[in-house]
Protein backbone atom coordinates (compact mmCIF):
# COMPACT_ATOMS: atom_id res chain seq x y z
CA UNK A 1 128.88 26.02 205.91
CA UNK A 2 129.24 24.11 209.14
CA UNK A 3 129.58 21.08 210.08
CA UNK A 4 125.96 20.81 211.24
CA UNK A 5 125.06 22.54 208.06
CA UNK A 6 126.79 19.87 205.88
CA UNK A 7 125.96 16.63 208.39
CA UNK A 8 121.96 17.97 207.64
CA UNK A 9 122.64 17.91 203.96
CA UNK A 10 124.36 14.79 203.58
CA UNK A 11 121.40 12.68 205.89
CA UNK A 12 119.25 14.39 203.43
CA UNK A 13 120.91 13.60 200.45
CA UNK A 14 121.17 10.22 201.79
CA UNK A 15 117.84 9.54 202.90
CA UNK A 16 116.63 10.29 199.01
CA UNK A 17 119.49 8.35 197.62
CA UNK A 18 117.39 5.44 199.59
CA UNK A 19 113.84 6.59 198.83
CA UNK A 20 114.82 6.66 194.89
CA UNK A 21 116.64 2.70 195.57
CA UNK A 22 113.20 2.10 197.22
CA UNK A 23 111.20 3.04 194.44
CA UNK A 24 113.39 1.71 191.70
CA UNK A 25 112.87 -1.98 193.59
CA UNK A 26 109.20 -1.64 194.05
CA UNK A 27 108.81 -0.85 189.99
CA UNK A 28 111.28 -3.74 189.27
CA UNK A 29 108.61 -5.89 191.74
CA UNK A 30 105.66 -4.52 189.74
CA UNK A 31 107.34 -5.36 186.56
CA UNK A 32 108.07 -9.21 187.55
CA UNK A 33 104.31 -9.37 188.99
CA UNK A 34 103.09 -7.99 185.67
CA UNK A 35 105.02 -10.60 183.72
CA UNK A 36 104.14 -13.46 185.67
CA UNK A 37 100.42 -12.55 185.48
CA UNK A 38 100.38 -12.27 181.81
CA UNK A 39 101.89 -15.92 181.91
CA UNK A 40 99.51 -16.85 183.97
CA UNK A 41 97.21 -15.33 182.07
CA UNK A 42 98.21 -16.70 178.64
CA UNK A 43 98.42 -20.28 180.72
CA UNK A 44 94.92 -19.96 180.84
CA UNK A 45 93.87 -19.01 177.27
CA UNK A 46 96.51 -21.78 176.27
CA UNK A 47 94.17 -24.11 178.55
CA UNK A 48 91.03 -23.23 177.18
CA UNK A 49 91.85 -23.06 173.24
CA UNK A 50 93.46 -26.96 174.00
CA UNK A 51 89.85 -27.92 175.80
CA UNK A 52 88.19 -26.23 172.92
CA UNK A 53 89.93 -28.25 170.39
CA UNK A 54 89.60 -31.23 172.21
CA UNK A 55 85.87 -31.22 172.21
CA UNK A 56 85.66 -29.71 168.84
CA UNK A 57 87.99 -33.33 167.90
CA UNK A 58 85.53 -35.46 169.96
CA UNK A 59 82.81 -34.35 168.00
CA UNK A 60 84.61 -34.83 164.38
């Protein structure tokens, strides 16, 4: 091999070593996005079943 040969292989070994990092960080930001929209989303349901019961309690 030369050394222009192995310089190649190495930038391309290095520029998927980065791509894979990239991607690993963009599925641990979709994971933390998808967690805090359940929250949000259970947040929500929380909020409505409390308004439910506190008209159901006015009524009583």
């Amino acid at each position: 091999m030369s050394i222009q040969t192995i310089s190649a292989s190495s930038l391309y070994k290095e520029l998927v070593d980065e791509r894979i990092r990239g991607l690993h960080q963009e599925a641990a930001e979709h994971s933390v996005a998808s967690r805090v929209r359940s929250v949000q989303k259970a947040r929500r349901q929380a909020e409505r079943a409390t308004a439910r019961l506190r008209a159901a309690l006015a009524r009583a």
